[in-house]
C-alpha atoms as a PDB file:
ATOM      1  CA  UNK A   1      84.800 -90.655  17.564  1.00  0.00           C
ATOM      2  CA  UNK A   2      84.357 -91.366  21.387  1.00  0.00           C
ATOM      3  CA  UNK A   3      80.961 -92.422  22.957  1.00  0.00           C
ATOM      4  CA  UNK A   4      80.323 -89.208  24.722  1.00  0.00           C
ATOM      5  CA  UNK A   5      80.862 -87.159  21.215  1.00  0.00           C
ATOM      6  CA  UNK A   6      79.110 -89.618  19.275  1.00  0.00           C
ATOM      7  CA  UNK A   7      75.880 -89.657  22.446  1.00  0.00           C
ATOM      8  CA  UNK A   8      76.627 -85.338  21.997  1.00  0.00           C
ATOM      9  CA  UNK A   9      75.847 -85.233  18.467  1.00  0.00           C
ATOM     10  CA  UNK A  10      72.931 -87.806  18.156  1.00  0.00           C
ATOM     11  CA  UNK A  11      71.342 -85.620  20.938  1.00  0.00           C
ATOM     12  CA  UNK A  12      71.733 -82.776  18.835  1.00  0.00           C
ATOM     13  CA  UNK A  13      70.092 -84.537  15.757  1.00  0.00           C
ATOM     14  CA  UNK A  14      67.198 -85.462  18.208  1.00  0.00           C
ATOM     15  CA  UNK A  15      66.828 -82.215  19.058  1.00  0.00           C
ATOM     16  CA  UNK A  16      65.644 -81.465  15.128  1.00  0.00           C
ATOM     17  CA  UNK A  17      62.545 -83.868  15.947  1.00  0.00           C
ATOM     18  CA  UNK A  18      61.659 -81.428  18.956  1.00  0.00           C
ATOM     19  CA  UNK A  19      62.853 -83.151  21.886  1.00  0.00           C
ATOM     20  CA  UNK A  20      64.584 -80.502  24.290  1.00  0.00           C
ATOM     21  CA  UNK A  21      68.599 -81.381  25.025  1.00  0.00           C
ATOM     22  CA  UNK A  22      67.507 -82.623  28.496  1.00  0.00           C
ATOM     23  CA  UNK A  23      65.697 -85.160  27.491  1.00  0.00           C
ATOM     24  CA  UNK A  24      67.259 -86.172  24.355  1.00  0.00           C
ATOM     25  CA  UNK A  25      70.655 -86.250  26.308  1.00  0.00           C
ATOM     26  CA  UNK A  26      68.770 -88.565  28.519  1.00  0.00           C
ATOM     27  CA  UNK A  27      67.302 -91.002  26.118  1.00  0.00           C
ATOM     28  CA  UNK A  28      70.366 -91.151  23.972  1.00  0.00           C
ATOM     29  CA  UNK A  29      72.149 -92.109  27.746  1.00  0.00           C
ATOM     30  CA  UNK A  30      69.836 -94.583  28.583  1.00  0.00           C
ATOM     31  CA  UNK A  31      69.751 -96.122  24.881  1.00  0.00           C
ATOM     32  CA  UNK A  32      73.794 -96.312  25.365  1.00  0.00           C
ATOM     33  CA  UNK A  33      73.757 -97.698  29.035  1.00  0.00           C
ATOM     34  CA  UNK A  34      70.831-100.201  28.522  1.00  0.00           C
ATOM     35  CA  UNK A  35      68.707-100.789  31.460  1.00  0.00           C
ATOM     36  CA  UNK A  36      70.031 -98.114  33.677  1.00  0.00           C
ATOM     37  CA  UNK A  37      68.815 -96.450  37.532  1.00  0.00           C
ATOM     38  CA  UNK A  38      68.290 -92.252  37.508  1.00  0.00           C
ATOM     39  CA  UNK A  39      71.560 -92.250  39.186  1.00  0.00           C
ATOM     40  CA  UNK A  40      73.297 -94.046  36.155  1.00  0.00           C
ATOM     41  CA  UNK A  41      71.796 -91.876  33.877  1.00  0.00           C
ATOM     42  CA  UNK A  42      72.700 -88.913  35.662  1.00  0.00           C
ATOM     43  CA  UNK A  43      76.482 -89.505  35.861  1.00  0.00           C
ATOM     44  CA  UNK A  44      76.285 -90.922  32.134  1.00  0.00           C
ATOM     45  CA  UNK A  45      74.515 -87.662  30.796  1.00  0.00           C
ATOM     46  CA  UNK A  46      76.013 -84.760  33.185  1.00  0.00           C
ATOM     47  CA  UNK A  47      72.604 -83.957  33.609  1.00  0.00           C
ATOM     48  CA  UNK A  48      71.655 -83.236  37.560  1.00  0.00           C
ATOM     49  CA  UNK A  49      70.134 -86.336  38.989  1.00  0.00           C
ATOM     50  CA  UNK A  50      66.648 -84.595  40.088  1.00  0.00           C
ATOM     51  CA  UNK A  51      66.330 -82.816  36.226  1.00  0.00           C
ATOM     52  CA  UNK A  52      67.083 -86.844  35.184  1.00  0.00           C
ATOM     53  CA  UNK A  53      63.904 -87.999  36.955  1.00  0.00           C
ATOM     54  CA  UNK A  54      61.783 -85.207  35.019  1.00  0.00           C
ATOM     55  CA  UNK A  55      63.518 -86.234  31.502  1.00  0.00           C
ATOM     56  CA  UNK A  56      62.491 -89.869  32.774  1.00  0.00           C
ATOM     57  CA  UNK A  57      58.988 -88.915  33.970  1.00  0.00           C
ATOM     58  CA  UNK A  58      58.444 -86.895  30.479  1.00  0.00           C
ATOM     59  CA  UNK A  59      60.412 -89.845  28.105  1.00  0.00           C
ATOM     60  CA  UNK A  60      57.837 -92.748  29.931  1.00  0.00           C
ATOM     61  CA  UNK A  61      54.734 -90.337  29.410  1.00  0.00           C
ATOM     62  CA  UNK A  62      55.523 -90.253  25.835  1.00  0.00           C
ATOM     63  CA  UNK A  63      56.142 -93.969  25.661  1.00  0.00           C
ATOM     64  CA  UNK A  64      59.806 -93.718  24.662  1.00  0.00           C
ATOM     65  CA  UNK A  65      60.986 -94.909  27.732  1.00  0.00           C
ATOM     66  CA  UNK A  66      60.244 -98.647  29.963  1.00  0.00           C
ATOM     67  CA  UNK A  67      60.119 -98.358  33.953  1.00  0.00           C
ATOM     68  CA  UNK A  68      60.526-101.582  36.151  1.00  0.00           C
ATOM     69  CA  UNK A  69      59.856-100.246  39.480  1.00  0.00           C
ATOM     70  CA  UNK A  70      61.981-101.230  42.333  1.00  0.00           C
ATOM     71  CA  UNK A  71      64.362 -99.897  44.721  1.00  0.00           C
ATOM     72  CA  UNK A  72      65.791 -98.371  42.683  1.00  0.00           C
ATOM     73  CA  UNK A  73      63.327 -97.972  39.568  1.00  0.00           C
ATOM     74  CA  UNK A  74      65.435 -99.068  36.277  1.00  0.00           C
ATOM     75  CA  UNK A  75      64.369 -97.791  32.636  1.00  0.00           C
ATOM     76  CA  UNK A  76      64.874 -98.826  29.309  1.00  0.00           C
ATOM     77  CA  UNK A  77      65.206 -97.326  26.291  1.00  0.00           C
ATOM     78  CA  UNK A  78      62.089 -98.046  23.944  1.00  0.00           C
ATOM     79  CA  UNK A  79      63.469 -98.950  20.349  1.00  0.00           C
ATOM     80  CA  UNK A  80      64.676 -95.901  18.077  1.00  0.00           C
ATOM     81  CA  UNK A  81      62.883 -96.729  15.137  1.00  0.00           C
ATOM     82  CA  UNK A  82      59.346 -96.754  17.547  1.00  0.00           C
ATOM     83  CA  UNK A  83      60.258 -93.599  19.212  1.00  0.00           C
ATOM     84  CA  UNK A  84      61.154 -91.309  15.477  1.00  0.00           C
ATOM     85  CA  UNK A  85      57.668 -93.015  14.085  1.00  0.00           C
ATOM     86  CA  UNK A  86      56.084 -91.479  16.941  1.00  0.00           C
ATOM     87  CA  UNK A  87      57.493 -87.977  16.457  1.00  0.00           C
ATOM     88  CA  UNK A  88      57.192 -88.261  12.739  1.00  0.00           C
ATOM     89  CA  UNK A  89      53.394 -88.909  12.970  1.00  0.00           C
ATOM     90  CA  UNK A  90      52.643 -86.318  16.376  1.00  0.00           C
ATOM     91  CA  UNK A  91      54.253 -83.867  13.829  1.00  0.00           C
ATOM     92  CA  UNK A  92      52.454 -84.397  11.043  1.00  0.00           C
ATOM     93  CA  UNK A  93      49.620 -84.714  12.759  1.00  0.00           C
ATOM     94  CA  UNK A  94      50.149 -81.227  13.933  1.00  0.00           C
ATOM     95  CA  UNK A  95      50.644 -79.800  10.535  1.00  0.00           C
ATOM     96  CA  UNK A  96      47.447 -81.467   9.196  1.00  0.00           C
ATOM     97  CA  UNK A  97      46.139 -79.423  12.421  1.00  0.00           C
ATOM     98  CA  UNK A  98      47.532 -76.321  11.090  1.00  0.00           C
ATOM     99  CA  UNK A  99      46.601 -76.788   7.514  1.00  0.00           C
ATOM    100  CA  UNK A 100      42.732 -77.049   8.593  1.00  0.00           C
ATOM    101  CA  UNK A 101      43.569 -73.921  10.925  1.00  0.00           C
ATOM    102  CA  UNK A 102      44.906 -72.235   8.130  1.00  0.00           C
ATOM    103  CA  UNK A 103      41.960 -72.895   5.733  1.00  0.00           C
ATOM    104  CA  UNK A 104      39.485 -71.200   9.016  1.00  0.00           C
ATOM    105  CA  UNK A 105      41.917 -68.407   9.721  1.00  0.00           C
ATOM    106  CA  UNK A 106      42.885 -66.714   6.198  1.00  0.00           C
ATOM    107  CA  UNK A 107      39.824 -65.768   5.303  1.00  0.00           C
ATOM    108  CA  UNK A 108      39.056 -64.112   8.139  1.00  0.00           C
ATOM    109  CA  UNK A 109      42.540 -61.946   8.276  1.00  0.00           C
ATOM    110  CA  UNK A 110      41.522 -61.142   4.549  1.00  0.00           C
ATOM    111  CA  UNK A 111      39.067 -59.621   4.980  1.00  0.00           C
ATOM    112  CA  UNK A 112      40.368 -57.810   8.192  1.00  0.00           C
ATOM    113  CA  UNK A 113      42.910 -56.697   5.567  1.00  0.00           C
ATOM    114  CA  UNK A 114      40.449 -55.537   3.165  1.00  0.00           C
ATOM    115  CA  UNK A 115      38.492 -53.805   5.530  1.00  0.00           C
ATOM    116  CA  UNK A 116      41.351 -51.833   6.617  1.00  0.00           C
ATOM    117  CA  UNK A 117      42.534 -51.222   2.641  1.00  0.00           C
ATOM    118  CA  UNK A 118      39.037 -49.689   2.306  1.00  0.00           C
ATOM    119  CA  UNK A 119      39.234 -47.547   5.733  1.00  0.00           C
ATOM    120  CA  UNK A 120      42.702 -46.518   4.369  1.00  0.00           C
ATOM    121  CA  UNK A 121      41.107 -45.235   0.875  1.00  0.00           C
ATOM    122  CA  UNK A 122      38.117 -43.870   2.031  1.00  0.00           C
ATOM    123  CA  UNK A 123      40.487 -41.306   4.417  1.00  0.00           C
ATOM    124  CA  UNK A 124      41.929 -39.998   1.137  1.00  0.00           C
ATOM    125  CA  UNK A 125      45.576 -40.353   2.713  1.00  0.00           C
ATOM    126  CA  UNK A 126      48.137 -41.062  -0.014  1.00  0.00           C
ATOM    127  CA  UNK A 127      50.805 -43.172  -0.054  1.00  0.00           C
ATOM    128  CA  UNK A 128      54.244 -43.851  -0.097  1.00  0.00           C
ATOM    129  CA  UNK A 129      55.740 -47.224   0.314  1.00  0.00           C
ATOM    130  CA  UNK A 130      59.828 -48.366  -0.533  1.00  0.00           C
ATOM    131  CA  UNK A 131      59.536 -52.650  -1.475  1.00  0.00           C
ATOM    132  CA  UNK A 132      62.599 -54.311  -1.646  1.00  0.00           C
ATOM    133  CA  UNK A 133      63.198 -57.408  -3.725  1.00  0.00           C
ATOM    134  CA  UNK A 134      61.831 -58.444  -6.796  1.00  0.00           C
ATOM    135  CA  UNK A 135      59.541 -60.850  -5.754  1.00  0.00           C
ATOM    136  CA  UNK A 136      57.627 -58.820  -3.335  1.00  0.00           C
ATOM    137  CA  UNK A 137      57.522 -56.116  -5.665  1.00  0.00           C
ATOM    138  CA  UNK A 138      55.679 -58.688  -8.494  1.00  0.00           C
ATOM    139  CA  UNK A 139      53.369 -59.418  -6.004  1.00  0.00           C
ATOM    140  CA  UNK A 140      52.565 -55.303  -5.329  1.00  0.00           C
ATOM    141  CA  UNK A 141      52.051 -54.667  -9.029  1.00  0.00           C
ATOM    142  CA  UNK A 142      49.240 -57.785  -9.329  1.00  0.00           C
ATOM    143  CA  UNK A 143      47.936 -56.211  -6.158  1.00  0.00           C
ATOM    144  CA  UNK A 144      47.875 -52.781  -7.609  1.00  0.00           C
ATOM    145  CA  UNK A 145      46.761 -53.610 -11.173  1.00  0.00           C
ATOM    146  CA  UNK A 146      43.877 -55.494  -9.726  1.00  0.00           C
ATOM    147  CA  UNK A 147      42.549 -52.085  -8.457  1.00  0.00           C
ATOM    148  CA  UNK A 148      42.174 -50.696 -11.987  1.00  0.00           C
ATOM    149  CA  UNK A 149      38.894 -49.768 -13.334  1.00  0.00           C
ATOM    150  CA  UNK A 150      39.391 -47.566 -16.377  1.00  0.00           C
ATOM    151  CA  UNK A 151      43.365 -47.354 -17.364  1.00  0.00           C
ATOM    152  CA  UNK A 152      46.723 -48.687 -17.182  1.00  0.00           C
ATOM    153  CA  UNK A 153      49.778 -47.066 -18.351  1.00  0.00           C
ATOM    154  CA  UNK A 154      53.041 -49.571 -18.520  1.00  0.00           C
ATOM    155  CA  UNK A 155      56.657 -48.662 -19.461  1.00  0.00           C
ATOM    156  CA  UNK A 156      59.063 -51.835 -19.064  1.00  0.00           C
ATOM    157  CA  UNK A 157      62.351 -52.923 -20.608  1.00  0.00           C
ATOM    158  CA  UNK A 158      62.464 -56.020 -22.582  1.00  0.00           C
ATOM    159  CA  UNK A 159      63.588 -58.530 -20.124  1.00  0.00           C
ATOM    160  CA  UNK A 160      61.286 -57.054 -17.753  1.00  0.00           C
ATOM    161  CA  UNK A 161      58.619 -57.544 -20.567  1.00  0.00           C
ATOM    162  CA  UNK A 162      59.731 -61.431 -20.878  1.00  0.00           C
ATOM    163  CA  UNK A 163      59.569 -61.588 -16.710  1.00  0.00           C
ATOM    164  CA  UNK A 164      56.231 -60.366 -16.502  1.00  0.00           C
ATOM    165  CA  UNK A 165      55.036 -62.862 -19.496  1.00  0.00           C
ATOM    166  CA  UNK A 166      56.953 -65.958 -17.031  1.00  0.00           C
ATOM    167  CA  UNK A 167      55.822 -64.852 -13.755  1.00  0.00           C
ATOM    168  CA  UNK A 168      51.998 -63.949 -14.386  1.00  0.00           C
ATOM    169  CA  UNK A 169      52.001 -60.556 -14.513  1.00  0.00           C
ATOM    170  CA  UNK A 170      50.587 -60.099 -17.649  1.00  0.00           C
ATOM    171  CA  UNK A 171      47.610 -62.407 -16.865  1.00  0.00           C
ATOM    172  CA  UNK A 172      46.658 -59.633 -14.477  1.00  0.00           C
ATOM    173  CA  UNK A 173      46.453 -57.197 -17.259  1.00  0.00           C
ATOM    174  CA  UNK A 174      44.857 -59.337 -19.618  1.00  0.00           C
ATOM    175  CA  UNK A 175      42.039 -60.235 -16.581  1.00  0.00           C
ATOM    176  CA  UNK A 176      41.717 -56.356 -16.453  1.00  0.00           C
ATOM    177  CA  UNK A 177      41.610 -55.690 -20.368  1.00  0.00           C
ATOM    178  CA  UNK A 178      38.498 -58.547 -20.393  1.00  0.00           C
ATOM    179  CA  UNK A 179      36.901 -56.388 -18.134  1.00  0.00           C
ATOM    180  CA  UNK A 180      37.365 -53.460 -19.976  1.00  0.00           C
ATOM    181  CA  UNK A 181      40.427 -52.065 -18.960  1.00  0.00           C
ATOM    182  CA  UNK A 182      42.361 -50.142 -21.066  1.00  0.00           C
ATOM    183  CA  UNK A 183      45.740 -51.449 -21.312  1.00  0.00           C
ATOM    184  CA  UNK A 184      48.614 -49.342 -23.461  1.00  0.00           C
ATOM    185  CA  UNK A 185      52.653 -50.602 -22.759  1.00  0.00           C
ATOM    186  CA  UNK A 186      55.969 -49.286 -23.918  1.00  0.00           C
ATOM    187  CA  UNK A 187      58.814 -51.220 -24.347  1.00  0.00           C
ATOM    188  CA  UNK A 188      61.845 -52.120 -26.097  1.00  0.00           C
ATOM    189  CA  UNK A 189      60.388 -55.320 -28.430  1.00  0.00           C
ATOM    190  CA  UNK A 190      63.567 -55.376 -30.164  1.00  0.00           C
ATOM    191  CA  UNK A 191      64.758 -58.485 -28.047  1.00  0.00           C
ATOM    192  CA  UNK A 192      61.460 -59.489 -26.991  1.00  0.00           C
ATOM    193  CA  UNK A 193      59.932 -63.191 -28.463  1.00  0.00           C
ATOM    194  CA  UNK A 194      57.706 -63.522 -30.483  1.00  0.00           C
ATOM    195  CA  UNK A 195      54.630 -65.364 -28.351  1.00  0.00           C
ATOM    196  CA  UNK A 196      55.038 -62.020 -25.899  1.00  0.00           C
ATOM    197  CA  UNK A 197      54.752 -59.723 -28.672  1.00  0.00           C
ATOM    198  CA  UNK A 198      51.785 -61.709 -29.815  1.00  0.00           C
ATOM    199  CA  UNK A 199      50.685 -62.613 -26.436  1.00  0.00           C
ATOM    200  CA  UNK A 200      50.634 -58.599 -25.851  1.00  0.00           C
ATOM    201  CA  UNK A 201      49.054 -57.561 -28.936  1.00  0.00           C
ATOM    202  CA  UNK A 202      45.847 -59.850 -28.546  1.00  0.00           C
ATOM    203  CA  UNK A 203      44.958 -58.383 -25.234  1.00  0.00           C
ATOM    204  CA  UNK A 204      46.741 -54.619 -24.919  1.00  0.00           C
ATOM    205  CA  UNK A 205      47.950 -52.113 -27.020  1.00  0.00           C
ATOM    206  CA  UNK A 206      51.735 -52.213 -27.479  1.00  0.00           C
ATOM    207  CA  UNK A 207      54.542 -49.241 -28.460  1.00  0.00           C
ATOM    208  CA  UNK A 208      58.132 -49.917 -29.503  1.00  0.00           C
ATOM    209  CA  UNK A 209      61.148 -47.526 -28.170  1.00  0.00           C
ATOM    210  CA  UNK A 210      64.390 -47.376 -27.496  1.00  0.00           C
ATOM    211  CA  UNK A 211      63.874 -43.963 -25.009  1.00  0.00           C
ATOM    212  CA  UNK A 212      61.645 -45.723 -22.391  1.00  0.00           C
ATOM    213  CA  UNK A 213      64.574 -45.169 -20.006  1.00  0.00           C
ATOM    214  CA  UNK A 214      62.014 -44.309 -16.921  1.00  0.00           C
ATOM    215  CA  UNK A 215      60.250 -47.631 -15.134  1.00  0.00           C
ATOM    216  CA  UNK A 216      56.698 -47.494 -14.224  1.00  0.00           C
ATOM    217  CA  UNK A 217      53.115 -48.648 -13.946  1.00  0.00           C
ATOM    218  CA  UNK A 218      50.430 -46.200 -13.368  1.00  0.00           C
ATOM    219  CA  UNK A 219      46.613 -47.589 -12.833  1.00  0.00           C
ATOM    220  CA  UNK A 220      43.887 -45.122 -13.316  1.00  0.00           C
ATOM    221  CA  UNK A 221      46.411 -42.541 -13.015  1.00  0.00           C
ATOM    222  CA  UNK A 222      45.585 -41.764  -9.140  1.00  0.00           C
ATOM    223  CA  UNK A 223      48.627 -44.619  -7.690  1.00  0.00           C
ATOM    224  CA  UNK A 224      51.876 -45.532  -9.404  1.00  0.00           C
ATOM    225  CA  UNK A 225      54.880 -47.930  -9.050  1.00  0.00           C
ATOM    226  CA  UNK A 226      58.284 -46.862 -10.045  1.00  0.00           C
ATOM    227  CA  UNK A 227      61.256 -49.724  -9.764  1.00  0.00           C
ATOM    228  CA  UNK A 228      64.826 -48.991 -10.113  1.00  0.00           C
ATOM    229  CA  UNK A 229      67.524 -52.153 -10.936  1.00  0.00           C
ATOM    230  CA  UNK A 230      70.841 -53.070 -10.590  1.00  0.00           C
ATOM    231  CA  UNK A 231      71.177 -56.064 -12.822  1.00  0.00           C
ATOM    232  CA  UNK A 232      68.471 -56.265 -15.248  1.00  0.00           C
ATOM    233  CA  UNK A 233      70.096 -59.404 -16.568  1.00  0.00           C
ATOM    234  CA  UNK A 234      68.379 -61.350 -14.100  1.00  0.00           C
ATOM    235  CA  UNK A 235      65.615 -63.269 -15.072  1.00  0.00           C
ATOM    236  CA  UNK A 236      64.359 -64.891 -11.676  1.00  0.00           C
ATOM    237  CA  UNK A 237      62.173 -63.474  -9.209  1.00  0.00           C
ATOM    238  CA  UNK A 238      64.584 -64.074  -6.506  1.00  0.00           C
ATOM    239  CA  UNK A 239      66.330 -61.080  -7.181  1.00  0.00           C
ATOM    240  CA  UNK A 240      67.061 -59.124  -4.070  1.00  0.00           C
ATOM    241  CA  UNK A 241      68.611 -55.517  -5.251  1.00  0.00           C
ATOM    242  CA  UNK A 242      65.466 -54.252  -6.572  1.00  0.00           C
ATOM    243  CA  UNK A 243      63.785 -51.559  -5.235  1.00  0.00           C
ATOM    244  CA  UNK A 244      60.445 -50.123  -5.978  1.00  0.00           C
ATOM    245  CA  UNK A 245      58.210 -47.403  -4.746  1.00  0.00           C
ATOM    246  CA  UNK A 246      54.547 -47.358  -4.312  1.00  0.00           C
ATOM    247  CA  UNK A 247      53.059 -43.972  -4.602  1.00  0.00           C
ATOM    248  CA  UNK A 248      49.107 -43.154  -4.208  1.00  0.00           C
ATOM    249  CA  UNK A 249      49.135 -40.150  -4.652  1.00  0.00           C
ATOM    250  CA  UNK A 250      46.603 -38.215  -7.594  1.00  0.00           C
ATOM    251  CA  UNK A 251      48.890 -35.581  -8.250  1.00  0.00           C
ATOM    252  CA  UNK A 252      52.136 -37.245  -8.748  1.00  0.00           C
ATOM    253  CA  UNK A 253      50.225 -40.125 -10.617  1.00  0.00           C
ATOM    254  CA  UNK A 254      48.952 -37.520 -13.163  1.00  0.00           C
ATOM    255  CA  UNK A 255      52.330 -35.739 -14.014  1.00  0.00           C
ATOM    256  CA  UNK A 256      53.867 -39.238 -14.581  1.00  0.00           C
ATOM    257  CA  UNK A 257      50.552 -39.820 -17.262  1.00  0.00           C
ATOM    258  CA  UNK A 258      51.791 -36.902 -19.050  1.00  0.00           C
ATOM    259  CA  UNK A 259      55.498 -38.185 -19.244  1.00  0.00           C
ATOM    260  CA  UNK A 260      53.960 -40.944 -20.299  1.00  0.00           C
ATOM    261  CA  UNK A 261      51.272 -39.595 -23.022  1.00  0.00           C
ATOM    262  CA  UNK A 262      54.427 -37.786 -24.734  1.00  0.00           C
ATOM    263  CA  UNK A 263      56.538 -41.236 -24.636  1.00  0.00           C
ATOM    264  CA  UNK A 264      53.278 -43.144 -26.237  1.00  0.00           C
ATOM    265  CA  UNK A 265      52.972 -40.307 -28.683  1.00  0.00           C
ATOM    266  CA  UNK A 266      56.801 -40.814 -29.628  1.00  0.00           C
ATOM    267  CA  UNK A 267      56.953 -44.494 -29.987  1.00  0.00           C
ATOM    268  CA  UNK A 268      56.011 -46.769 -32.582  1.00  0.00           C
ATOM    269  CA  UNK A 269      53.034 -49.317 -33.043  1.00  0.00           C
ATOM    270  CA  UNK A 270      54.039 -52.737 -32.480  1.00  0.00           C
ATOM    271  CA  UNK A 271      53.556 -55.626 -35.333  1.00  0.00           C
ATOM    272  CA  UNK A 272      54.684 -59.040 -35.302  1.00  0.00           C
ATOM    273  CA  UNK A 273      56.491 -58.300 -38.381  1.00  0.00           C
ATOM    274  CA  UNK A 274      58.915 -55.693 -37.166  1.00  0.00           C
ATOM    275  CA  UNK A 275      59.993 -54.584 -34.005  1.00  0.00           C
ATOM    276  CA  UNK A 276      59.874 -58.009 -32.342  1.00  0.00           C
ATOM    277  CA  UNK A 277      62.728 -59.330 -35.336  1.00  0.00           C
ATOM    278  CA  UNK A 278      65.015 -55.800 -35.136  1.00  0.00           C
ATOM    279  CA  UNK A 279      67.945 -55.187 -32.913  1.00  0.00           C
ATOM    280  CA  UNK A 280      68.141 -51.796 -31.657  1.00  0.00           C
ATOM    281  CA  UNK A 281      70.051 -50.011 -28.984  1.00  0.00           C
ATOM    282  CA  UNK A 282      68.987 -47.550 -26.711  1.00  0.00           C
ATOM    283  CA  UNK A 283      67.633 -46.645 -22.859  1.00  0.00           C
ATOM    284  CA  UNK A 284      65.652 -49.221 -21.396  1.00  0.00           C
ATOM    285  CA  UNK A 285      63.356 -49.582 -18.243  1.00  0.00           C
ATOM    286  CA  UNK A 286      61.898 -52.574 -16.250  1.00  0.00           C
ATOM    287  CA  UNK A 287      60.201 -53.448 -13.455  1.00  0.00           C
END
């Protein structure tokens, strides 16, 4: 590799520490040249002799680069190590700025946010809102199931059971259920462990079937979330393809209660003795 593609790419690595090409081009120049004039540097670089005198001017402010004045001024290249310390601890420095920023500033956009939720319910608008990715749409059903106040209606597939046991979800409900929340889920427990079945059976009440082929969550049965899936397999959150749809809306909310009521009535009472142990096959829903 030649010096000028070897001085190219180190610039370019400088650049990651926040330096602007100008002036990294510079330093790495000068650190290549040694003790060099503005005029040096400028043929060394490419970089237009009058731009080299503000790289200069900028690199000596920040104490990365020696002047000797003279006719002509000569600079020097302060030692690498020095000059990534000094980046190193300006930037973390800054983030330790931001951090204490952060811990001022959230609270106040929260409750700008909440004050706007409650502007946006007390207009009695409803809702209808398409969340992609799995992820995202975790974080929507906490959000929504923290809302509930008397009821929570759950259909899920198996997997999607197991998911919402790893990922918290089903903290959420339980936090609701201590509260007095009623809490009634359908699934398939065929392929569901154990310590979920149990898990679920201390804190809600908990259906077996094999015909829960619709996905949904309904809370107080005035808002809903359906979710659709494309590879239920999947047992990150990092999934991508999912889709989900948040609907506020009393009317639809209550037709999907009914589906649901005749679903519940249909399905069978969960026990740690049966349905968690049996394989059986059949629709199944997640979300």
């Amino acid at each position: 590799m030649s010096f000028s593609e070897s001085a190219s790419r180190l610039s370019q690595e400088l650049e990651k520490f926040g330096l602007n090409r100008a002036t990294a081009k510079t330093y790495v120049a000068l650190l290549g040249n040694g003790e060099s004039s503005a005029n040096t540097l400028s043929k060394a670089s490419g970089i237009h002799r009058v731009d080299v005198y503000k790289r200069l001017e900028e690199l000596t402010r920040l104490g990365f680069v020696n002047v000797q004045l003279g006719r002509p001024s000569l600079y020097e290249a302060s030692d690498p190590e020095f000059v990534l310390d000094a980046i190193t601890e300006a930037k973390k420095g800054e983030m330790n700025r931001l951090s204490a920023m952060k811990a001022t500033l959230l609270p106040q956009l929260k409750v700008l946010m909440r004050t706007r939720a409650d502007a946006s319910h007390g207009e009695g608008r409803d809702v209808y809102k398409l969340i992609a990715g799995r992820s995202k749409g975790y974080e929507e059903a906490k959000r929504l199931v923290r809302t509930a106040n008397e009821e929570i209606l759950r259909v899920v597939s198996s997997t999607g059971l197991v998911r919402n046991y790893k990922f918290g979800v089903l903290d959420e409900y339980k936090l609701c259920s201590e509260r007095g929340v009623k809490i009634r889920i359908i699934s398939d427990l065929s392929k569901v462990p154990r310590k979920v079945i149990r898990f679920c059976l201390e804190h809600f009440e908990l259906r077996h079937s094999t015909e829960s082929s619709m996905r949904l969550l309904v809370v107080d049965r005035s808002a809903l979330l359906f979710s659709a899936v494309f590879n239920d397999t999947d047992m990150t959150k990092e999934s991508t393809v999912d889709r989900y749809l948040l609907v506020k809306d009393e009317k639809i909310a209550r037709i999907i209660a009914i589906f649901f009521e005749h679903l519940w009535a249909a399905s069978t009472p969960a026990t740690l003795q049966g349905t968690g142990s049996r394989r059986q096959s059949g629709a199944t829903g997640r979300l």
